[in-house]
Protein backbone atom coordinates (compact mmCIF):
# COMPACT_ATOMS: atom_id res chain seq x y z
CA UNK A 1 14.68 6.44 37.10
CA UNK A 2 13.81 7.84 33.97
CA UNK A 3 10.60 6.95 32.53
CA UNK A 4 11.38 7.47 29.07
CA UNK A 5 13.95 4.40 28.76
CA UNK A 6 11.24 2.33 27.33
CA UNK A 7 11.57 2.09 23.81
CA UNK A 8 9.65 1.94 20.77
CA UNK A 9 8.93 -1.62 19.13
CA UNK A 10 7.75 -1.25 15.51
CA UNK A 11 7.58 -4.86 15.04
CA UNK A 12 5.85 -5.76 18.06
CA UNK A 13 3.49 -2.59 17.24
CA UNK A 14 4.57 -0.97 20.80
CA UNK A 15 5.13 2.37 21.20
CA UNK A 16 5.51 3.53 24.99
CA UNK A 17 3.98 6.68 26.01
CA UNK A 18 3.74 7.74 22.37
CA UNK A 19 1.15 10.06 19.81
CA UNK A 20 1.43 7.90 16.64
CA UNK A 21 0.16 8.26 12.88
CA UNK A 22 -0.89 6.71 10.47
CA UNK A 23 -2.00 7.80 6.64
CA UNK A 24 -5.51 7.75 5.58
CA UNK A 25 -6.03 6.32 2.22
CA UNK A 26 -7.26 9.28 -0.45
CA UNK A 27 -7.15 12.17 2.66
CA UNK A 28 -3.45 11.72 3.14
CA UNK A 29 -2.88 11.65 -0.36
CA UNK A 30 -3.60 14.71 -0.96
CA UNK A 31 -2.65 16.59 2.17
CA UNK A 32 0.23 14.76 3.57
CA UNK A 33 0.14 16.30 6.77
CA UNK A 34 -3.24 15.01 8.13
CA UNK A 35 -3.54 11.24 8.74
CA UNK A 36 -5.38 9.12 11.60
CA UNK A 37 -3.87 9.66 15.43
CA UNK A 38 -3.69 7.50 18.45
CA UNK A 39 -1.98 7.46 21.94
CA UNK A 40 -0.31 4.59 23.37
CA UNK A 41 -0.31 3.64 27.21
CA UNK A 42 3.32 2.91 29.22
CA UNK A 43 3.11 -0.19 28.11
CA UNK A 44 2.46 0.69 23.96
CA UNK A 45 -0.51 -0.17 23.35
CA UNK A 46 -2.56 1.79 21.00
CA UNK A 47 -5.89 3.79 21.57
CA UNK A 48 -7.66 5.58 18.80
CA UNK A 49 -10.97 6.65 18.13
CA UNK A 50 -11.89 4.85 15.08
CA UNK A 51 -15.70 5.39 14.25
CA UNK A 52 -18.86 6.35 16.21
CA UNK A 53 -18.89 4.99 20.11
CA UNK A 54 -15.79 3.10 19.52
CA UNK A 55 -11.96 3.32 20.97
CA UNK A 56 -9.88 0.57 19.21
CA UNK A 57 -7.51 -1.59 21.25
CA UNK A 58 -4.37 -2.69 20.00
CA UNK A 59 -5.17 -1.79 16.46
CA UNK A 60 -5.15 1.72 14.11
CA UNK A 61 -8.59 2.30 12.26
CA UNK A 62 -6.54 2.76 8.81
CA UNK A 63 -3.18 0.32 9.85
CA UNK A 64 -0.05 0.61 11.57
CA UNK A 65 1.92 3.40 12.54
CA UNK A 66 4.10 4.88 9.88
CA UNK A 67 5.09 8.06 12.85
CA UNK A 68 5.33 8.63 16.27
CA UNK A 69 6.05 11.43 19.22
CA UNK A 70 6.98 10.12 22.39
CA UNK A 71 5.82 11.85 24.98
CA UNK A 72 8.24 12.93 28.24
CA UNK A 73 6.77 11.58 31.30
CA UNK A 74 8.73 13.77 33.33
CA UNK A 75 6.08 16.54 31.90
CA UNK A 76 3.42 15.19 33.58
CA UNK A 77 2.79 15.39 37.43
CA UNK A 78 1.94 11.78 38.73
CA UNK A 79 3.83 10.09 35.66
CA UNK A 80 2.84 6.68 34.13
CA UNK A 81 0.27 6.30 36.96
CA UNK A 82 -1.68 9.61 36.00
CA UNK A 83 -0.40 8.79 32.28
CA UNK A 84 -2.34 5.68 31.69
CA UNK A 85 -5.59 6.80 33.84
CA UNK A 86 -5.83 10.13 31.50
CA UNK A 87 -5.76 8.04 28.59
CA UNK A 88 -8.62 4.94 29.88
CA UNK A 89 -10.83 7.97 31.09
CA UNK A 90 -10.40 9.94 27.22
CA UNK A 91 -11.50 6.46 26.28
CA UNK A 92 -14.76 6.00 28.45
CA UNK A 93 -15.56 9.56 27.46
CA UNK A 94 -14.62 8.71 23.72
CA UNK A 95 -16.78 5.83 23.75
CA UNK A 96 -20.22 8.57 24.12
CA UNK A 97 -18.72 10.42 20.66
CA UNK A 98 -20.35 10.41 17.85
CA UNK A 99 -17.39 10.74 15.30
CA UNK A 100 -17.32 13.65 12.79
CA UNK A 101 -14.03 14.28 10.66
CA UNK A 102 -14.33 17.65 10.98
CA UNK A 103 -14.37 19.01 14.82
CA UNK A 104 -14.82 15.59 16.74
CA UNK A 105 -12.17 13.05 15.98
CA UNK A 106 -8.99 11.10 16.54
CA UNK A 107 -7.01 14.00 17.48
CA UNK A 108 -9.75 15.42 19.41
CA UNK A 109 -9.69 11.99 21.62
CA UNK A 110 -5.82 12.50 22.07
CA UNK A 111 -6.49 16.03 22.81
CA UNK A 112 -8.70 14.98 25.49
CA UNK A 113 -6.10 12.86 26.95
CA UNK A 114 -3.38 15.51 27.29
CA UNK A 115 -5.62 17.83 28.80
CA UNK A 116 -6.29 14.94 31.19
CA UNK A 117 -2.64 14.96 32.01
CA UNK A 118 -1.75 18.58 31.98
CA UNK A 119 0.92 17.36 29.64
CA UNK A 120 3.36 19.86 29.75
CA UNK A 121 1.33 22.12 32.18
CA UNK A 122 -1.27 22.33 29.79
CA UNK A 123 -4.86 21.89 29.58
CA UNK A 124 -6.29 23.62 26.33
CA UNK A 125 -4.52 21.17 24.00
CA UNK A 126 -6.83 20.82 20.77
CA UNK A 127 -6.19 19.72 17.07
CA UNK A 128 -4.62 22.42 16.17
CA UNK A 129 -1.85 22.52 18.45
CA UNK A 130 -1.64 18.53 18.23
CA UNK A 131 -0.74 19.18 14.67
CA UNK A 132 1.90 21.86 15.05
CA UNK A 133 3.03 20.02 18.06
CA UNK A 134 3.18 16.15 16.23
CA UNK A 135 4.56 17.91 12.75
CA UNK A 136 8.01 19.28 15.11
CA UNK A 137 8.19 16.70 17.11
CA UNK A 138 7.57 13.25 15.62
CA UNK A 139 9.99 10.76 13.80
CA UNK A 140 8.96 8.18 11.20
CA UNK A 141 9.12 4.68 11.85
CA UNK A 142 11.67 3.87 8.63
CA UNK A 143 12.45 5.07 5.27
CA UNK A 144 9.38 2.53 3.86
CA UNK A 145 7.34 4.66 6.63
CA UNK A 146 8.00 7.93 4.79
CA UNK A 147 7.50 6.54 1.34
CA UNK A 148 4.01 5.22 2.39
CA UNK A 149 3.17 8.93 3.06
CA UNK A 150 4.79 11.04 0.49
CA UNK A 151 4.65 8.83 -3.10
CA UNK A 152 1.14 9.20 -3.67
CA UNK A 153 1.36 13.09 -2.60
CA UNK A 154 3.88 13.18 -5.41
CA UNK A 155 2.18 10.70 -7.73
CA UNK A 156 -0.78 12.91 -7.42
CA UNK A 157 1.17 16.68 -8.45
CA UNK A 158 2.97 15.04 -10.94
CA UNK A 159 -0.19 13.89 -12.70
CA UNK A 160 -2.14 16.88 -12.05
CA UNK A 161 1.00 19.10 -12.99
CA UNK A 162 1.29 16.36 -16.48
CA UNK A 163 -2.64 16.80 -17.04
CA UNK A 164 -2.17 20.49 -16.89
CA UNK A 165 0.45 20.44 -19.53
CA UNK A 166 -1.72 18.65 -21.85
CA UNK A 167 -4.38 21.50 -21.87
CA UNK A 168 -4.48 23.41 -24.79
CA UNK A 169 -3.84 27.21 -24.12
């Protein structure tokens, strides 16, 4: 059986063996590309490390998901079973963290959890290659989905570029 057949439920906020996104307010607005990451178990439900000592639940730190990647299963030895445990033991460990924006975050927490997994034979994932990784591989949710991530990108340059026009040279 393939384990991928689950599929993702936007409107039930369930997304099966997935990495999903969401924007953060001012930080995405500027640089589109970084935003707030989570992991969801074979069942969808949502893990992220939202603040100092704490692994939300159910719930994003900065709203629902606007993108996701799922993962393969198939790319993990011991599938769902080894799957779910890599993700509640990222969480225990997550839950010693202080948070820092910088070097010790969200991604660093799903980072963790790959590496748990050897997800695709791998063990050194980090934020970095989460990023590269997540940009290739991940869809958004619905048109509204990318609008909530690009228009105030684009609000932003067209200001700035507008302000910049009415600078006297």
């Amino acid at each position: 059986m393939d384990m991928n057949i689950k599929s993702v439920e936007p409107d039930r906020n369930r997304y099966p063996h997935c990495i999903v996104w969401t924007p953060i307010p001012v930080l995405t607005w500027l640089f589109p590309i970084i935003g707030h990451m989570g992991i969801a178990t074979t069942e969808g439900v949502i893990r992220d490390f939202a603040g100092p000592y704490y692994v939300n639940e159910e719930r994003m730190a900065f709203g629902d998901p606007v993108k996701f990647w799922q993962l393969d299963l198939n790319k993990i030895e011991g599938k769902s079973v080894a799957y779910d445990s890599s993700i509640s033991a990222s969480a225990e460990e997550y839950k010693n963290h202080m948070h820092n924006l910088c070097c010790d975050n969200c991604h660093s927490f799903v980072a963790l959890a790959l590496n748990n997994m050897g997800y695709h034979g791998k063990n050194n994932w980090n934020m970095v290659s989460i990023l590269f990784y997540f940009v290739v591989h991940s869809r958004y949710i619905s048109a509204v989905s990318v609008l909530k991530t690009w228009v105030p990108f684009v609000l932003f340059v067209t200001l700035v570029a507008g302000l910049s026009l009415l600078v006297p040279k």
